[in-house]
Protein backbone atom coordinates (compact mmCIF):
# COMPACT_ATOMS: atom_id res chain seq x y z
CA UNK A 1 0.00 0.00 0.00
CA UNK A 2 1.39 3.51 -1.21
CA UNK A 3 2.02 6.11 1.93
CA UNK A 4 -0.50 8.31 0.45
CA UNK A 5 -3.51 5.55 0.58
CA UNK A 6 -2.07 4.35 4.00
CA UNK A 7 -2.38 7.99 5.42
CA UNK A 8 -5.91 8.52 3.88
CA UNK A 9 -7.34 5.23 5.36
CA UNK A 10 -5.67 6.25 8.85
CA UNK A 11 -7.54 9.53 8.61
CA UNK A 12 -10.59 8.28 7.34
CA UNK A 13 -10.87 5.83 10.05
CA UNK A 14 -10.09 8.83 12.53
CA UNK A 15 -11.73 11.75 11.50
CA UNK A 16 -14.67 9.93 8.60
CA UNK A 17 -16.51 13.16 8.62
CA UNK A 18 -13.57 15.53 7.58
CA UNK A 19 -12.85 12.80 4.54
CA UNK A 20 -15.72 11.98 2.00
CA UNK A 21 -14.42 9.86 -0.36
CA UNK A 22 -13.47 6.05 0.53
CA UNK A 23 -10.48 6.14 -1.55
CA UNK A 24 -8.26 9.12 -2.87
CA UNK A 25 -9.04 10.71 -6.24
CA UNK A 26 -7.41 8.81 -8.92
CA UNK A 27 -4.90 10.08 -11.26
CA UNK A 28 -7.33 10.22 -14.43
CA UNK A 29 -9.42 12.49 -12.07
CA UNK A 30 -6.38 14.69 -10.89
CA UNK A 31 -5.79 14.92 -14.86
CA UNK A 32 -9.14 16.28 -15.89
CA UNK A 33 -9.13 18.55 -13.08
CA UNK A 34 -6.24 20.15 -13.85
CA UNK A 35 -6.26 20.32 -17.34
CA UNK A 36 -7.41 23.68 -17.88
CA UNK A 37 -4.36 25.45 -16.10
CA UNK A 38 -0.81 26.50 -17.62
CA UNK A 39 1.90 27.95 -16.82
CA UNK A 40 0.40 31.64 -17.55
CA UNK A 41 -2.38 31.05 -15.47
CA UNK A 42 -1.50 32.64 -12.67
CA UNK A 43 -1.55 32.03 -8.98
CA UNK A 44 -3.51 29.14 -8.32
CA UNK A 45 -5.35 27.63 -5.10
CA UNK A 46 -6.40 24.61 -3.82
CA UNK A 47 -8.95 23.64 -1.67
CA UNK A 48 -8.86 20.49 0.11
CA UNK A 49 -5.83 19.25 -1.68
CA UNK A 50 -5.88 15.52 0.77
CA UNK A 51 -2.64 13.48 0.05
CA UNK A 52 -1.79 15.82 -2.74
CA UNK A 53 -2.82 13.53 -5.89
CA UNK A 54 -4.68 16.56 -7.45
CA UNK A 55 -1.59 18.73 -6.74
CA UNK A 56 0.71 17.02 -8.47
CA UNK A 57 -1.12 17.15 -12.02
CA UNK A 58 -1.14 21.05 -11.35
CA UNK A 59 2.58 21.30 -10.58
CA UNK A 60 3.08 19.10 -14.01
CA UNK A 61 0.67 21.05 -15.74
CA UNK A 62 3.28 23.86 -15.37
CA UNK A 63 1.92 26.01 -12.90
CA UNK A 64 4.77 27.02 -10.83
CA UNK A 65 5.35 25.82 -7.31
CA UNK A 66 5.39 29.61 -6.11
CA UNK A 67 2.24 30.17 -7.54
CA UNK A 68 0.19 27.34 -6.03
CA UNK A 69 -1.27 27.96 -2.51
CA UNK A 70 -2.96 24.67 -0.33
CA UNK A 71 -5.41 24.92 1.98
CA UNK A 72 -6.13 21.70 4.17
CA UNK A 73 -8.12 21.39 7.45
CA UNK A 74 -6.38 18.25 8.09
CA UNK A 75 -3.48 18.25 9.84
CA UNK A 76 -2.08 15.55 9.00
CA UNK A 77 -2.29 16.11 5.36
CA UNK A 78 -0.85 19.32 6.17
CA UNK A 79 2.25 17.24 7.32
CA UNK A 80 2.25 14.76 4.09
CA UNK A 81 2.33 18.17 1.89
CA UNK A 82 4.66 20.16 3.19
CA UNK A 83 7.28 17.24 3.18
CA UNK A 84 5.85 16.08 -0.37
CA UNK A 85 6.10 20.11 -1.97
CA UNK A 86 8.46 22.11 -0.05
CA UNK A 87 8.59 24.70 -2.38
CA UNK A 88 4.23 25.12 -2.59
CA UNK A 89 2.53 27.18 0.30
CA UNK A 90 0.43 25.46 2.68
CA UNK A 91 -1.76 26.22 4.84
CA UNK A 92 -3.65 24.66 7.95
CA UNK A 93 -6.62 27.32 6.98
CA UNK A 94 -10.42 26.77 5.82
CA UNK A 95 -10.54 27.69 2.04
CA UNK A 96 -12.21 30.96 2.73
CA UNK A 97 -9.60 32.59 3.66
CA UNK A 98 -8.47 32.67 0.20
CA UNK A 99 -10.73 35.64 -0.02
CA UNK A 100 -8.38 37.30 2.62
CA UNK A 101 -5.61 36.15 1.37
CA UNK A 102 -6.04 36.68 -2.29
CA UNK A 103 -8.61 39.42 -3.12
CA UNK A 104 -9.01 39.25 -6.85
CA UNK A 105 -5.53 37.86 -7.70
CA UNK A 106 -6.01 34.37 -8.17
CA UNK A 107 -6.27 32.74 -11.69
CA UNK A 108 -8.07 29.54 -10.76
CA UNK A 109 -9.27 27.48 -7.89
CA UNK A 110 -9.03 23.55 -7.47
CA UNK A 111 -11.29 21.96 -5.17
CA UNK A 112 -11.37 18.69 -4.44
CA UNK A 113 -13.72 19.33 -1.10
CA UNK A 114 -16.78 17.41 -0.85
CA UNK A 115 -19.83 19.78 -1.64
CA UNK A 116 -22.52 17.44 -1.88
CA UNK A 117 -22.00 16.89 1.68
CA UNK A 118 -21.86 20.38 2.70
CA UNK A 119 -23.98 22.32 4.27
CA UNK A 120 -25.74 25.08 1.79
CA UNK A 121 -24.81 27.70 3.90
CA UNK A 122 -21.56 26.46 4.14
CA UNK A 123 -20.97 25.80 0.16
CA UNK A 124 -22.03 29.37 -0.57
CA UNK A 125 -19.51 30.77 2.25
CA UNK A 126 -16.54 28.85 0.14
CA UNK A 127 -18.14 29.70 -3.43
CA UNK A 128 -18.41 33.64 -2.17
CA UNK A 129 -14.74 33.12 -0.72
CA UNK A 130 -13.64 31.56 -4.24
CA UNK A 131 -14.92 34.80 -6.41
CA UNK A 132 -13.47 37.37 -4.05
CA UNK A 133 -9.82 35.83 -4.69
CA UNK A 134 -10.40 35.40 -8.56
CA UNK A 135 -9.51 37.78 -10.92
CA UNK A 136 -11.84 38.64 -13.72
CA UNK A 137 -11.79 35.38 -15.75
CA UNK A 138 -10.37 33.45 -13.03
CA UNK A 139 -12.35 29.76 -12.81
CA UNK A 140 -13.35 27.53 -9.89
CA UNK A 141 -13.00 23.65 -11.27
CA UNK A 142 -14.61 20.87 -8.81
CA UNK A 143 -15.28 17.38 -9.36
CA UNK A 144 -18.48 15.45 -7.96
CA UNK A 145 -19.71 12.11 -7.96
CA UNK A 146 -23.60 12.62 -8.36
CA UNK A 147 -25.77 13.41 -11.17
CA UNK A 148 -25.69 17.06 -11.37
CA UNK A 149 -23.58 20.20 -10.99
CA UNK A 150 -21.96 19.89 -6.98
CA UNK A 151 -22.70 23.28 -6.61
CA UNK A 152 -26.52 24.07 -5.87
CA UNK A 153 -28.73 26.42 -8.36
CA UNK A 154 -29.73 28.62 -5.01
CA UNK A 155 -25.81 29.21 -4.94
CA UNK A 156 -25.25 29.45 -8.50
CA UNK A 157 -27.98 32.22 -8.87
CA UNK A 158 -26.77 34.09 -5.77
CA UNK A 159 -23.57 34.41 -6.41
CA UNK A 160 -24.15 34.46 -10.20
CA UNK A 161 -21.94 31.62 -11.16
CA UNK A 162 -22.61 29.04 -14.07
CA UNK A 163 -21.90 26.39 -14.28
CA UNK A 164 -19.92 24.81 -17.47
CA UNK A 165 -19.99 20.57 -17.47
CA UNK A 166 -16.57 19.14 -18.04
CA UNK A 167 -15.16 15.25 -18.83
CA UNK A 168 -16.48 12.46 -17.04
CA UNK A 169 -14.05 10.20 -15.51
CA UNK A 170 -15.13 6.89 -15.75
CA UNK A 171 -11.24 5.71 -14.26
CA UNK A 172 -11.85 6.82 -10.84
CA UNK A 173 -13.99 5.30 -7.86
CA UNK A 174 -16.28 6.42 -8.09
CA UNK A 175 -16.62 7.65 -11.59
CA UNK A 176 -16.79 11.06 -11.14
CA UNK A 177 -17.45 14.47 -13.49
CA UNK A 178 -15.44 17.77 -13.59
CA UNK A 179 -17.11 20.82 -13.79
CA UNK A 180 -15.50 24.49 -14.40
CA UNK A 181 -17.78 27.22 -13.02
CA UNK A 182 -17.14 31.27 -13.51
CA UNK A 183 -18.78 34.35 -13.28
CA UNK A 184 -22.53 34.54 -15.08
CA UNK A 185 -21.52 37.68 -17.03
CA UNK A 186 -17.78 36.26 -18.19
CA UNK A 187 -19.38 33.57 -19.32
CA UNK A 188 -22.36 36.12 -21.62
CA UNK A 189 -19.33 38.27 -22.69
CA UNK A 190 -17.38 35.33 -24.16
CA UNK A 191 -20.39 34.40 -26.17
């Protein structure tokens, strides 16, 4: 067993309502999330980056190590990163901070937290926190496992956020689909 899967089934058996999944995102997952960054994309954050599986198809997608900012609840993930990418910034911060932290600077966000299973109230707190530290343009990718867009239409409409449906990932347990949400109006103007 990998250190990676050995340190997500010790947390998962510790903490099961901080981890969602049963198993960490697979690589064909970590791929389609990250494929719409580059190098010129600017400073990038991610939001519940686990074990780091996700993180590693940004870094080889050719975002710079400098320019990619982690934030993890866990501790102990926090550990596994920060011995896995020295050189990337992370921190042991909920992701809305990135608002704070960011304001309107960042080029996308990566989120591999579990928004089906969060409260609304919660999921609109990280979505609002998401916009503040994109720049115009800037997109929030996140992945689910059910049927529809992770991100509820109450949300959506609130914030006024579309969503855009990405690939399915039928190589991942479970299969799972990527979806790449911006601003309402970027999305009009680029029509």
């Amino acid at each position: 067993m990998s250190k990676d899967l050995s340190l997500f089934i010790g947390q998962l058996l510790r903490n099961p309502r901080e981890i969602s999944a049963v198993v960490p995102s697979s690589r064909a997952l970590a791929m389609a999330m990250a494929a719409p960054l580059g190098p010129g994309i600017g400073p990038v954050a991610e939001f519940g980056p686990g074990t780091g599986r996700i993180t590693r198809e940004i870094l080889a997608r050719g975002v710079s190590p400098r320019d990619l900012v982690l934030y993890e609840m866990n501790g102990a993930f926090c550990e596994r990163l920060r011995q896995t990418f020295p050189a990337v910034r992370v921190v042991n911060r909920p992701a809305q901070d990135a608002a704070r932290d960011f304001a309107g600077r960042l080029g996308a966000v990566v989120s591999g937290l579990p928004l089906l299973s969060i409260p609304e109230p919660v999921q609109r707190d990280i979505l609002a926190a998401a916009f503040k530290a994109l720049a115009p343009g800037g997109i929030f990718i996140q992945f689910t496992y059910g049927p529809k867009p992770p991100v509820a239409q109450e949300v959506r409409q609130a914030l006024g956020i579309s969503a855009l449906p990405g690939p399915r990932v039928w190589h991942n347990l479970p299969p799972a689909r990527v979806y790449i949400y911006r601003r309402a109006a970027e999305n009009i103007a680029a029509m």
